[in-house]
N, C-alpha and C. Protein backbone atom coordinates (compact mmCIF):
# COMPACT_ATOMS: atom_id res chain seq x y z
N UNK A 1 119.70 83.06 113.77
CA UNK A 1 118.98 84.29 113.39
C UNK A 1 117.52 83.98 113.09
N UNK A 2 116.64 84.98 113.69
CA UNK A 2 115.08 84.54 113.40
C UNK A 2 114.83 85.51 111.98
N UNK A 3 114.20 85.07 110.93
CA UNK A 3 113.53 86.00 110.02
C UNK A 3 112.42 86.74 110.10
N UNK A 4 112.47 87.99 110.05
CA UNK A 4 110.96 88.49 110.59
C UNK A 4 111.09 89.26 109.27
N UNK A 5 109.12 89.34 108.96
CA UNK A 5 108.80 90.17 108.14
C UNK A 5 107.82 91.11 108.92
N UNK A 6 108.01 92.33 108.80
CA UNK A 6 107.29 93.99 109.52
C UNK A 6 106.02 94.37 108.04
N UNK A 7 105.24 94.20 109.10
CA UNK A 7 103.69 94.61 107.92
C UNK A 7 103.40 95.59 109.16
N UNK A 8 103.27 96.80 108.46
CA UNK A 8 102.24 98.08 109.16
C UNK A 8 102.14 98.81 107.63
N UNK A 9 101.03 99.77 107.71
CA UNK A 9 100.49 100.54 106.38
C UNK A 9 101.01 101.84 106.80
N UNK A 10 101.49 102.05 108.16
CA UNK A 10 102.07 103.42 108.50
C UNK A 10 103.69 103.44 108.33
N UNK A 11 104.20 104.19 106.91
CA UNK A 11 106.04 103.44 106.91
C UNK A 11 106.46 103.99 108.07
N UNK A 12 106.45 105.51 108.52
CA UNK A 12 106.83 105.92 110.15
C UNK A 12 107.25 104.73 110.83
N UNK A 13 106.18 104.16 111.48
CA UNK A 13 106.00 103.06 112.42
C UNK A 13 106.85 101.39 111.77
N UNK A 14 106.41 101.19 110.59
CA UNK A 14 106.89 100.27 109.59
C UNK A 14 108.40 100.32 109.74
N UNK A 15 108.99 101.61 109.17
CA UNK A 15 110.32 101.91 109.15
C UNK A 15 110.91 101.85 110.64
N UNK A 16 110.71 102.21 111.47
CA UNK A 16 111.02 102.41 113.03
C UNK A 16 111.16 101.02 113.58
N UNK A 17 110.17 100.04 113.47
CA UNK A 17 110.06 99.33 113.84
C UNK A 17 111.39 98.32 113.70
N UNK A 18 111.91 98.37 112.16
CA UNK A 18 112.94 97.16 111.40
C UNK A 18 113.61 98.13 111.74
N UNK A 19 113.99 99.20 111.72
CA UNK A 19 115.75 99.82 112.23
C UNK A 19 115.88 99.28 113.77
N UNK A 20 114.93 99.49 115.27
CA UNK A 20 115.36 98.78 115.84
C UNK A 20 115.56 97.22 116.20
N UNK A 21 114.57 96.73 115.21
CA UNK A 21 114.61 95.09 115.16
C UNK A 21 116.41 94.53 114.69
N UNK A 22 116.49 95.75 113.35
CA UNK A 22 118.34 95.40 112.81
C UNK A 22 119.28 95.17 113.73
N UNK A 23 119.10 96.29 114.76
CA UNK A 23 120.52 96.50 115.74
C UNK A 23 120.46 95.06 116.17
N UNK A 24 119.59 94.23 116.49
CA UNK A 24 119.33 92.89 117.31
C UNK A 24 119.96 91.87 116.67
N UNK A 25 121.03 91.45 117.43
CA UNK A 25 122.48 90.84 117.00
C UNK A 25 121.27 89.06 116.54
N UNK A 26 120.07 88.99 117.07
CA UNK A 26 119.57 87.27 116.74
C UNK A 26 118.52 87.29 116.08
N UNK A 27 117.53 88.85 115.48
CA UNK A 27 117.05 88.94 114.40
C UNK A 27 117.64 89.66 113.26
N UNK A 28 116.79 88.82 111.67
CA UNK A 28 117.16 89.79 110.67
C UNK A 28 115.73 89.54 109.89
N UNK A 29 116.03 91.16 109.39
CA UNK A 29 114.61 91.82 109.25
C UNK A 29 114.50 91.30 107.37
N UNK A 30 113.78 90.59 106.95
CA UNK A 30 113.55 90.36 105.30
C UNK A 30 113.16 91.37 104.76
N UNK A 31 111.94 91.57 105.00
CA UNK A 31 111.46 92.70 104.43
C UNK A 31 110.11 93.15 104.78
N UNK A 32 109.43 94.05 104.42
CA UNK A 32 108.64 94.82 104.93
C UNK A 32 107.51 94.85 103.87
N UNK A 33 106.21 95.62 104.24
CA UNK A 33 104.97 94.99 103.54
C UNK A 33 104.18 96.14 103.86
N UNK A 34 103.01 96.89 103.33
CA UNK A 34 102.13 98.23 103.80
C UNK A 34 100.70 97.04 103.82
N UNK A 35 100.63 96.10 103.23
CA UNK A 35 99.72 95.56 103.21
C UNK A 35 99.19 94.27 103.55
N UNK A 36 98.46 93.76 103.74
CA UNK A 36 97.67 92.19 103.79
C UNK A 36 98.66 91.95 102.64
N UNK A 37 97.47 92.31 101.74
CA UNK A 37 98.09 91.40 99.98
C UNK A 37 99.67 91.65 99.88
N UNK A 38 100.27 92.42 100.53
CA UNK A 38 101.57 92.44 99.93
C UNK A 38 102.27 91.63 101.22
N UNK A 39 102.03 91.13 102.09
CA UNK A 39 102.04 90.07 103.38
C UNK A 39 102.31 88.84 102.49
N UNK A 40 101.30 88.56 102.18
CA UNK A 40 100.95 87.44 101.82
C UNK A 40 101.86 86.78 100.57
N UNK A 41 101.89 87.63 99.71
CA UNK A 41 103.14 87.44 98.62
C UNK A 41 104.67 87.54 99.14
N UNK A 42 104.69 88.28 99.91
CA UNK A 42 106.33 88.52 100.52
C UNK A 42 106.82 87.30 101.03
N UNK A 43 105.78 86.79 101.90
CA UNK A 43 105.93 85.48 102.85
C UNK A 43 106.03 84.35 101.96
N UNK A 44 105.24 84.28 101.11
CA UNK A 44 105.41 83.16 100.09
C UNK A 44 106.80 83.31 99.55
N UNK A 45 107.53 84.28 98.94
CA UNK A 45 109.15 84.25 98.76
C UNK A 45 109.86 84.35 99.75
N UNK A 46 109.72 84.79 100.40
CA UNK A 46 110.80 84.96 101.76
C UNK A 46 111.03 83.68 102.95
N UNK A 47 109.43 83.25 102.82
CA UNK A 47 109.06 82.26 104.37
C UNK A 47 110.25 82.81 105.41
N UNK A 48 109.44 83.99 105.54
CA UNK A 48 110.09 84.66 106.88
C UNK A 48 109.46 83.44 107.89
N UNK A 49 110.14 83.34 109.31
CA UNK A 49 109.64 82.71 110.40
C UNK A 49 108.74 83.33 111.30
N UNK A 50 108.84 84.67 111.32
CA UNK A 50 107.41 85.89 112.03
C UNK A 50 107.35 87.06 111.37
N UNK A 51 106.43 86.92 110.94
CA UNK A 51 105.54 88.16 110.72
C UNK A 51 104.79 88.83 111.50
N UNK A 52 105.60 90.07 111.95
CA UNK A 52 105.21 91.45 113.05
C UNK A 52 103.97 91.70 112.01
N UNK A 53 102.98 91.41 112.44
CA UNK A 53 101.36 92.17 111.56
C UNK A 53 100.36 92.97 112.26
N UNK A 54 100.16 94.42 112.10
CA UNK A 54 99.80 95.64 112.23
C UNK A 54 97.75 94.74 111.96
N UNK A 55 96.97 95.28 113.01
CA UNK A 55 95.81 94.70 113.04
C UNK A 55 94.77 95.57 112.20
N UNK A 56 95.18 96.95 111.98
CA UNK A 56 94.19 97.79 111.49
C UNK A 56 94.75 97.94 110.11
N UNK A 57 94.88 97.32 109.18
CA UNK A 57 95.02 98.23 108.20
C UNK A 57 93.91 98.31 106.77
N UNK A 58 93.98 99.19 106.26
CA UNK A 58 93.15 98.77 104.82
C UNK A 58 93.57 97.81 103.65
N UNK A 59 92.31 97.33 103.46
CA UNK A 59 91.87 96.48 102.16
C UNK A 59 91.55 95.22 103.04
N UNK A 60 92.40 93.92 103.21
CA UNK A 60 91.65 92.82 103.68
C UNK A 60 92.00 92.64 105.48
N UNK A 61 92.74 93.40 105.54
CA UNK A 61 92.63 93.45 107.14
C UNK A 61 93.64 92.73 107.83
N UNK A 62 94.04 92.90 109.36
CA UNK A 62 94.72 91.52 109.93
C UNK A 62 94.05 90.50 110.28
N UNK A 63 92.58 90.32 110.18
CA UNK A 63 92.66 89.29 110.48
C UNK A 63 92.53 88.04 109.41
N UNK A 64 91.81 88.55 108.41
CA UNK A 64 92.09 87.95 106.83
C UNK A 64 92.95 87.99 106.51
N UNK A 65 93.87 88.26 106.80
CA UNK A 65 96.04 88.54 106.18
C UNK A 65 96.24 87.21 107.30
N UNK A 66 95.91 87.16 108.36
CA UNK A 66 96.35 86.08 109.11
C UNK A 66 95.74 84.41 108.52
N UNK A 67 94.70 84.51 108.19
CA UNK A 67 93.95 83.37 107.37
C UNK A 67 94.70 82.71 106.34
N UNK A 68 94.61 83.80 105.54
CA UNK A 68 95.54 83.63 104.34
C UNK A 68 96.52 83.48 104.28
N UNK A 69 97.59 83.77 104.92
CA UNK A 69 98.54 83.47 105.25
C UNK A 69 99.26 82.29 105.52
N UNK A 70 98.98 81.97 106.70
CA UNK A 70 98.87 81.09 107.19
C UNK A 70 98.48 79.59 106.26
N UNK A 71 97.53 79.58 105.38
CA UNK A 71 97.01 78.78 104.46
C UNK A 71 98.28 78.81 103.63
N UNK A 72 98.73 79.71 103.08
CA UNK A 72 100.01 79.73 102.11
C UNK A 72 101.48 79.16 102.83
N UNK A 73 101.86 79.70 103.90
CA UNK A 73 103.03 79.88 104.79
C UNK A 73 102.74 78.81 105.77
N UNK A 74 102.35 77.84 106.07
CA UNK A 74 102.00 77.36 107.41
C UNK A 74 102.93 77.24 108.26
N UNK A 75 104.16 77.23 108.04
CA UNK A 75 105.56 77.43 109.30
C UNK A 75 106.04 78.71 109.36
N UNK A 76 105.35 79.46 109.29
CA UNK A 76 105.03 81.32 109.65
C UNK A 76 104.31 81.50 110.79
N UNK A 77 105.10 82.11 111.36
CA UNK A 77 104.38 82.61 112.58
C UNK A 77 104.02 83.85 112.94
N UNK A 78 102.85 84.03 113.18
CA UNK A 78 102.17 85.76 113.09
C UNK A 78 102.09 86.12 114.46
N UNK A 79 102.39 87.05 114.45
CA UNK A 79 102.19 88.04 115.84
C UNK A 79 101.82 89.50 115.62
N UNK A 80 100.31 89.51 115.94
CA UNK A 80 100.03 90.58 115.88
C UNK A 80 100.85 92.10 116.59
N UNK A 81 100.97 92.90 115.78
CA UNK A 81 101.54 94.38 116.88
C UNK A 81 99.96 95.23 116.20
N UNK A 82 99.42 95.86 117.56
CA UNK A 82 98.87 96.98 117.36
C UNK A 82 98.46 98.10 118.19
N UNK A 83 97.74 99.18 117.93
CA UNK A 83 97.42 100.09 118.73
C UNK A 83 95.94 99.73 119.49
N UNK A 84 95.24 98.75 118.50
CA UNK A 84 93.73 98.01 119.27
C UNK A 84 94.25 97.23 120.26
N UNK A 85 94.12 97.55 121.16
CA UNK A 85 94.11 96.26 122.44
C UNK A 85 92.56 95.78 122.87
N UNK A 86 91.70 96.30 122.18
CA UNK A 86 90.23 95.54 123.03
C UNK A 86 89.90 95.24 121.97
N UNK A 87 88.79 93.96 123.09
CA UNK A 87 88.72 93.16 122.04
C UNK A 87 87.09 93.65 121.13
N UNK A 88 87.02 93.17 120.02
CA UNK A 88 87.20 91.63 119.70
C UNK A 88 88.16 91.29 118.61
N UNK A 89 89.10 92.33 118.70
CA UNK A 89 90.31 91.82 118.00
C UNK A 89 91.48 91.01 118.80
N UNK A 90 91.82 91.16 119.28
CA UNK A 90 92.84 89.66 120.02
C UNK A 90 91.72 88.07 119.99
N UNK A 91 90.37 88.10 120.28
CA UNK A 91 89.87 87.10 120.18
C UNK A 91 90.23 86.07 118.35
N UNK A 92 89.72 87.36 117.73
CA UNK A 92 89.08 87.23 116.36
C UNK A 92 91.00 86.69 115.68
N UNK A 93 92.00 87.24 115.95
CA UNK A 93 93.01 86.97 115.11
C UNK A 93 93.77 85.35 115.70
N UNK A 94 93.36 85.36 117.32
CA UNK A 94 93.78 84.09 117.87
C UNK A 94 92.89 83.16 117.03
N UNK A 95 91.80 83.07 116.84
CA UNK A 95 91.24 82.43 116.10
C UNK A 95 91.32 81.93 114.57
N UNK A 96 92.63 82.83 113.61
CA UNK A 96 92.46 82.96 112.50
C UNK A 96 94.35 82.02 112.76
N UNK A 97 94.40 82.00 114.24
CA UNK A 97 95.94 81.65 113.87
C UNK A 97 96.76 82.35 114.80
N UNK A 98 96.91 83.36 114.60
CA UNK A 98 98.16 84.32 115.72
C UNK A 98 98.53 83.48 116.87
N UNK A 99 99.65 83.87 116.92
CA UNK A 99 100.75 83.16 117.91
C UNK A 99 100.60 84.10 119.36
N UNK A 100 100.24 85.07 118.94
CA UNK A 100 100.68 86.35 119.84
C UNK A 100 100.32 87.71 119.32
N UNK A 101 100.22 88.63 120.64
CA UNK A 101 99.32 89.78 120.22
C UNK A 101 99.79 90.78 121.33
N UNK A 102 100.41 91.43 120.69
CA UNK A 102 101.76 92.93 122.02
C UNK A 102 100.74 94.52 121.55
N UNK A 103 101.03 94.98 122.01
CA UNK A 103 100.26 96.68 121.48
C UNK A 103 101.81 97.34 121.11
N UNK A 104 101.43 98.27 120.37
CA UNK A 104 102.36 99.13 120.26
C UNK A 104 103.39 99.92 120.96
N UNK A 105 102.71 100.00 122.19
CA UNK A 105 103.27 100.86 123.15
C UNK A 105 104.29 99.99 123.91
N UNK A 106 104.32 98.36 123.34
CA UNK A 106 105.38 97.81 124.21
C UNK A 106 106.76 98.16 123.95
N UNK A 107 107.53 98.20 125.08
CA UNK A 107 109.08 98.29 124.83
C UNK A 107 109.69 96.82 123.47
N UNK A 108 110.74 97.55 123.16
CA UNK A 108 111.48 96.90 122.30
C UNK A 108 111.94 95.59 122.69
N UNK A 109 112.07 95.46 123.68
CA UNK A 109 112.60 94.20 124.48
C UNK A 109 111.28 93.24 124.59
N UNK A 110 110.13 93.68 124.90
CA UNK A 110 109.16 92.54 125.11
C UNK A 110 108.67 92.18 123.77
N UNK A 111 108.79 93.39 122.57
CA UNK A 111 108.54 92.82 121.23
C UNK A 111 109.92 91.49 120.73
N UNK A 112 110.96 91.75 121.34
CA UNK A 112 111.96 90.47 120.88
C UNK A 112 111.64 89.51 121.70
N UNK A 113 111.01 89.41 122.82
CA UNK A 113 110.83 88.50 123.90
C UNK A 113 109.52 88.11 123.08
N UNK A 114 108.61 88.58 122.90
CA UNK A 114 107.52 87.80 122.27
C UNK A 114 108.05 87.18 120.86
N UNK A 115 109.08 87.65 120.32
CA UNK A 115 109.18 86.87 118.71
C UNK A 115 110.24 85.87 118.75
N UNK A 116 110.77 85.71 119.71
CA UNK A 116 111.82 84.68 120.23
C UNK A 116 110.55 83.43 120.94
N UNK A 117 109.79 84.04 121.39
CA UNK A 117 108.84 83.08 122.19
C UNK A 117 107.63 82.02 120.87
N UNK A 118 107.23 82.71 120.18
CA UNK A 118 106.70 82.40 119.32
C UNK A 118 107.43 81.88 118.18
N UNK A 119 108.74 81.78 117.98
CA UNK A 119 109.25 80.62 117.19
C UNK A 119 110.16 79.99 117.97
N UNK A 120 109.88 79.67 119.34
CA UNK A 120 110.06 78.22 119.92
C UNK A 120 108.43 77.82 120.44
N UNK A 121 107.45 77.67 119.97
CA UNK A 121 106.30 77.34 119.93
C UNK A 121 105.56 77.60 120.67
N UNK A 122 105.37 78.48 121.82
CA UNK A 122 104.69 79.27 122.78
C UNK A 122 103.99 80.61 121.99
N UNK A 123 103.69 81.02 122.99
CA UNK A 123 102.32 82.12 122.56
C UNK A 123 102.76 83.11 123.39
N UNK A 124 102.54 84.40 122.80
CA UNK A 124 102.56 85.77 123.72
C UNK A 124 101.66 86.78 123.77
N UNK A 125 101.61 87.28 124.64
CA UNK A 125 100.66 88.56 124.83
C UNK A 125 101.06 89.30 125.67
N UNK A 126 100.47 90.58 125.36
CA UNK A 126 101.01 91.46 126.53
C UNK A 126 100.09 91.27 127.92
N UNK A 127 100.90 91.93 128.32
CA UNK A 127 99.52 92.06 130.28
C UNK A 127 98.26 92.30 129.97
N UNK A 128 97.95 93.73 128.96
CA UNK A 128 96.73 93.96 129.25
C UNK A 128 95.80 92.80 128.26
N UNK A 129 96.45 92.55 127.60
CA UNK A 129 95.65 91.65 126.54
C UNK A 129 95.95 90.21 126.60
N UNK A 130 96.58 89.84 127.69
CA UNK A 130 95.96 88.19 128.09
C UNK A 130 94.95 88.43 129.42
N UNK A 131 95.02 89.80 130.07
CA UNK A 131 93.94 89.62 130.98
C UNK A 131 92.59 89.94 130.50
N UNK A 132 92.26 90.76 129.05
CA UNK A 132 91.36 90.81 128.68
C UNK A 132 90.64 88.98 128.16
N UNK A 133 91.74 88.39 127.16
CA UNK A 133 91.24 87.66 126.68
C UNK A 133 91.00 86.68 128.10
N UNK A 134 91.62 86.39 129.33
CA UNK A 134 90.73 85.97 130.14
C UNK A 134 89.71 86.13 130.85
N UNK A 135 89.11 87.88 130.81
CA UNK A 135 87.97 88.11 131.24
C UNK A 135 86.61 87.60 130.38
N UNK A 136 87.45 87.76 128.97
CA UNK A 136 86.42 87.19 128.06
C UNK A 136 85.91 85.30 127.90
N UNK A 137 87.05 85.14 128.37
CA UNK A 137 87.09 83.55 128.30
C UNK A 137 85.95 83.17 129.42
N UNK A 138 86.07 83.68 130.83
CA UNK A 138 85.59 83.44 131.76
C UNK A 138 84.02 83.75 132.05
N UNK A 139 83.57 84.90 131.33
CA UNK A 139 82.78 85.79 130.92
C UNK A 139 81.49 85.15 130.74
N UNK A 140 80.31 85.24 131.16
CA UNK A 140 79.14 84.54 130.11
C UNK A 140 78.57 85.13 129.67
N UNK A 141 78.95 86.38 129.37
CA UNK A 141 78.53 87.21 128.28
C UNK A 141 79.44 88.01 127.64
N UNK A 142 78.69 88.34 126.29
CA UNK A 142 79.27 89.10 125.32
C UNK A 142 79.62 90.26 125.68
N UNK A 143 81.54 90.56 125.52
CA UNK A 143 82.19 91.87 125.74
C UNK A 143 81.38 92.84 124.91
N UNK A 144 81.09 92.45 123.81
CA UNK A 144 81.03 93.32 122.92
C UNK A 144 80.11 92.78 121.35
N UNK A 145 79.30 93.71 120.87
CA UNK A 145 78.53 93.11 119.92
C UNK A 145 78.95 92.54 118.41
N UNK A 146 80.29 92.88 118.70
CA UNK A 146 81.09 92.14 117.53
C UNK A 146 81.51 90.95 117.59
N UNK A 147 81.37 90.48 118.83
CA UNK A 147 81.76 89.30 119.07
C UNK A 147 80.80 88.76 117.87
N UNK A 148 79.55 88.75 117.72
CA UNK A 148 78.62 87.84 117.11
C UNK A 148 78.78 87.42 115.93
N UNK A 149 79.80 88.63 115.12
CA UNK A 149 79.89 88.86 113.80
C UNK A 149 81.18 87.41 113.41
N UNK A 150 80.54 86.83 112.21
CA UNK A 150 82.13 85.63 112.33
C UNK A 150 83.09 86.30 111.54
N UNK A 151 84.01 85.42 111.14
CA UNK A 151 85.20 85.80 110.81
C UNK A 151 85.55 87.07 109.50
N UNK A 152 84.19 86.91 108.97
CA UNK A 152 84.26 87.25 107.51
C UNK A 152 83.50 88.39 107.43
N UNK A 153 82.39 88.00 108.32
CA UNK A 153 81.55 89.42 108.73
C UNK A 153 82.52 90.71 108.97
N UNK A 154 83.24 90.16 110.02
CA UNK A 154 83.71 91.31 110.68
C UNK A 154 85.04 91.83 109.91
N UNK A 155 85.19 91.01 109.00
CA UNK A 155 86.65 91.74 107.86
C UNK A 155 85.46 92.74 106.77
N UNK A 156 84.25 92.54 106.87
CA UNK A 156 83.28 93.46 105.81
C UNK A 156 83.42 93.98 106.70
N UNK A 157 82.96 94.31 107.76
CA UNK A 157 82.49 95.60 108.75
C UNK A 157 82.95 96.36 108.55
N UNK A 158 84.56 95.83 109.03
CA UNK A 158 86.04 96.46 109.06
C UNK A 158 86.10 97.87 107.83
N UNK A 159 85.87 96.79 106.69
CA UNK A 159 86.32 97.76 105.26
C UNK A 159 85.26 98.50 105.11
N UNK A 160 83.98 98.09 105.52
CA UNK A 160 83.02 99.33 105.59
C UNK A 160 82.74 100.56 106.31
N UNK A 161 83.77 100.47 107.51
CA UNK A 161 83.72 101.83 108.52
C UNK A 161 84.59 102.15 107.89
N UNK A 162 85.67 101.63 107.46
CA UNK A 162 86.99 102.25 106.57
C UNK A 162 86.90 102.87 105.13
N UNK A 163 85.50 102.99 104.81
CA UNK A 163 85.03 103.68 103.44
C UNK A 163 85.61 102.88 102.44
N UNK A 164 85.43 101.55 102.21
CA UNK A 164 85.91 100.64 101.38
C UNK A 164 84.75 100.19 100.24
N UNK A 165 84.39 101.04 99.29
CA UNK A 165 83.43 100.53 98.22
C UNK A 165 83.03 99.18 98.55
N UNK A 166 81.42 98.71 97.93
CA UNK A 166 81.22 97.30 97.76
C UNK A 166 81.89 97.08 96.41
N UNK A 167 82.56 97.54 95.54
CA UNK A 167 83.27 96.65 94.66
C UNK A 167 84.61 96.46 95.00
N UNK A 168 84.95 97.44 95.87
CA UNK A 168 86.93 97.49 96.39
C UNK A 168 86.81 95.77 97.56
N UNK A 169 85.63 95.71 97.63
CA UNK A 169 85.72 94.73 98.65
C UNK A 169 85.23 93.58 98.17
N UNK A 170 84.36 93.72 97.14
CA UNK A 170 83.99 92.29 95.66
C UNK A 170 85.12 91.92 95.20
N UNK A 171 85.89 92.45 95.26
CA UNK A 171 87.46 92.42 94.67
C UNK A 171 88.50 91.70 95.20
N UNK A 172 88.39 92.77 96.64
CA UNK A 172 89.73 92.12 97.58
C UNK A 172 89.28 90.94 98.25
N UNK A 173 87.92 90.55 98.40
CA UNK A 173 87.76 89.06 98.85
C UNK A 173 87.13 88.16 97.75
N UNK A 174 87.04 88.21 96.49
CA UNK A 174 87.02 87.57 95.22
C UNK A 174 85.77 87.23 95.85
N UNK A 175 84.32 88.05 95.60
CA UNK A 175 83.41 87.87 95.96
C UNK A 175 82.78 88.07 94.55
N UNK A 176 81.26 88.38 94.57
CA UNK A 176 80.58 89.45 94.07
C UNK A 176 80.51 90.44 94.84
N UNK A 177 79.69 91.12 94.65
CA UNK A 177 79.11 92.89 95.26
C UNK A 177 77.78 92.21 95.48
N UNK A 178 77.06 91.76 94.97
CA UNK A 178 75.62 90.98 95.81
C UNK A 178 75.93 90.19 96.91
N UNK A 179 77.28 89.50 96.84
CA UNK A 179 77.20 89.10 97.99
C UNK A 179 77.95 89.85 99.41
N UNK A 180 78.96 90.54 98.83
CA UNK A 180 78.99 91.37 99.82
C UNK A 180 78.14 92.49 100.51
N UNK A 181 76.76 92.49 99.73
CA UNK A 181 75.51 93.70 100.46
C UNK A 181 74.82 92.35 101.35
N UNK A 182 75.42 91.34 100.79
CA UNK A 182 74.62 89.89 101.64
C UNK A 182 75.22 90.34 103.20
N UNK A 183 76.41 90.07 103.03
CA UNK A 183 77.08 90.62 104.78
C UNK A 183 77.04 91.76 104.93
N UNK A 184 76.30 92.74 104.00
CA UNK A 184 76.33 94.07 104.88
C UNK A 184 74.54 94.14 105.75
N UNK A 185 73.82 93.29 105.04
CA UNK A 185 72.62 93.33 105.83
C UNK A 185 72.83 92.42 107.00
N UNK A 186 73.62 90.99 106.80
CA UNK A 186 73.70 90.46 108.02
C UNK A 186 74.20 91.40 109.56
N UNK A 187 75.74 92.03 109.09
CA UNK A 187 76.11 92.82 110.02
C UNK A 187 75.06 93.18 110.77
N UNK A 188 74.77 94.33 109.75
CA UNK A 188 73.47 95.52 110.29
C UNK A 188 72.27 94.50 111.31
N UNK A 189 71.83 93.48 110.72
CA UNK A 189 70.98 92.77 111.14
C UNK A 189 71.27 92.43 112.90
N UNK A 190 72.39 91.45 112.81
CA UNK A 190 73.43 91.31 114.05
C UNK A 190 73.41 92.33 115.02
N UNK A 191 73.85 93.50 114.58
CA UNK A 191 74.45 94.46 115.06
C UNK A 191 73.17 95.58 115.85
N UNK A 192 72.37 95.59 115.15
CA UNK A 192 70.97 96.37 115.10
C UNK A 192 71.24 97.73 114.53
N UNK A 193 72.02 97.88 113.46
CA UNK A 193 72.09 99.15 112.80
C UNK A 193 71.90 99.59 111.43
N UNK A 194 71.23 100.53 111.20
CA UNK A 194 70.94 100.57 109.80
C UNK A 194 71.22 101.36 108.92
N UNK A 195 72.76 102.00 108.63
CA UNK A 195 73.33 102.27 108.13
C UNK A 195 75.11 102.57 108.30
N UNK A 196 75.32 102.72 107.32
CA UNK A 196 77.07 102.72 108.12
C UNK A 196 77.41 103.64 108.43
N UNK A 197 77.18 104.61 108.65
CA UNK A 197 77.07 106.03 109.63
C UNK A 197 76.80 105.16 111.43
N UNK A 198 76.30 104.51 111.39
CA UNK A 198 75.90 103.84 112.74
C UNK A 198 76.73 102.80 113.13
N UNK A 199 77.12 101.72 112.20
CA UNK A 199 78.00 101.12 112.07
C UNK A 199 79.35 101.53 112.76
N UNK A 200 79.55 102.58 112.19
CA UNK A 200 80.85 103.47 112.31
C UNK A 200 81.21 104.11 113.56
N UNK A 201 79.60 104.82 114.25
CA UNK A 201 79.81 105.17 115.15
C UNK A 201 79.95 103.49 116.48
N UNK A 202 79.46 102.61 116.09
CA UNK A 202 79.25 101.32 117.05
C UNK A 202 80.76 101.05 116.78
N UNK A 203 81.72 101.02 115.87
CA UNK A 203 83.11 100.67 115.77
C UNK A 203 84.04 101.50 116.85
N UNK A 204 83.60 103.05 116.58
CA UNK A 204 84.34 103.75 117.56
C UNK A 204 84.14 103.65 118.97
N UNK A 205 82.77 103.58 119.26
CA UNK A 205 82.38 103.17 120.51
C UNK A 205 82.89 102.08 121.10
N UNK A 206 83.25 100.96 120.58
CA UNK A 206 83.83 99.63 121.27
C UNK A 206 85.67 99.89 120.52
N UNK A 207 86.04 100.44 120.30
CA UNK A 207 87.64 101.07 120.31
C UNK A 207 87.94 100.11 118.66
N UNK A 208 87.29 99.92 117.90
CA UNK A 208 87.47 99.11 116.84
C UNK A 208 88.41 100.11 115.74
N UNK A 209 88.12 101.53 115.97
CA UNK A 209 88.61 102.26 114.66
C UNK A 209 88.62 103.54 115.65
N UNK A 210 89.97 104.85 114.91
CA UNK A 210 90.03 105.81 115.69
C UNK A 210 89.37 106.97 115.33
N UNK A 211 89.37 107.88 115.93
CA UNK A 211 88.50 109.23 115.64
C UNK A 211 89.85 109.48 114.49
């Protein structure tokens, strides 16, 4: 039996997800999570073997839930599920760790085929998102202007198109608030935008966040 832990912030999707994972006579589902931070603690008691992790959600994000994680859990294996398929999220979470990265819309069968694959030590992705990450690989230029942003940048961005106070985010990354206006000028700087009204609209424009 594989242990999987289901992180999405939507229970709909959350819940849906572990009722059909149950019926599956070679997984069993531990338990479930709305959050990063509550990821991260679950896994530390449980040491589930995969963690199904939802890429968009609020407070520290998937790809900081994958960091962290990972740092705590290191024989955890993450596989992103989400509705973002472009990048620079499949780049940004392979980088933080992820095993694998399916969209939502995959059938039930290629989500057990990817979590069977990823705890015998292989990697998965779906079609459209290993041919992206090889257009990008191949690429000599930047898909996209987020690429530029590093790891940490782009978990501020994140919580800043998502209306995430500079203290909700002094907080959730045990910062200050001076230093998080530090990465909000870098972004902007990076990015060439000067306010998060612009920001916001540059997120939607490259498929980062939905209308």
């Amino acid at each position: 039996m594989i242990s999987v832990l289901v992180v999405d912030d939507h229970e709909l999707v959350r819940t849906g997800i572990c009722r059909m994972l149950e019926d599956h006579p070679e997984i069993d589902v531990v338990g479930q999570a709305e959050s990063g931070e509550e990821a991260i603690l679950l896994s530390r008691q449980l040491q589930p073997e995969v963690v199904l992790l939802d890429v968009n959600m609020p407070g520290i994000g998937g790809v900081e839930t994958t960091r962290r994680l990972l740092q705590s859990v290191p024989n955890t294996h993450v596989l992103a599920v989400s509705g973002l398929s472009e990048e620079p999220y499949p780049s940004l979470l392979l980088k933080a760790g992820a095993k694998g990265y399916i969209t939502k819309g995959a059938p039930m069968t290629e989500m057990v085929r990817a979590i069977k694959k990823v705890t015998q030590g292989g990697k998965y992705f779906s079609a459209d998102i290993a041919e992206q990450l090889a257009s990008s690989y191949l690429s000599d230029h930047q898909q996209s202007p987020f690429d530029s942003l590093s790891e940490r940048e782009m978990q501020v961005a994140m919580m800043v198109v998502n209306c995430v106070s500079a203290q909700e985010i002094a907080d959730k990354l045990f910062v200050s608030v001076k230093t998080v206006n530090t990465y909000r000028y870098r972004i902007f700087e990076k990015l060439n935008v000067d306010s998060d009204v612009k920001l916001t609209h540059l997120a939607m424009r490259y498929g980062l966040i939905k209308l």
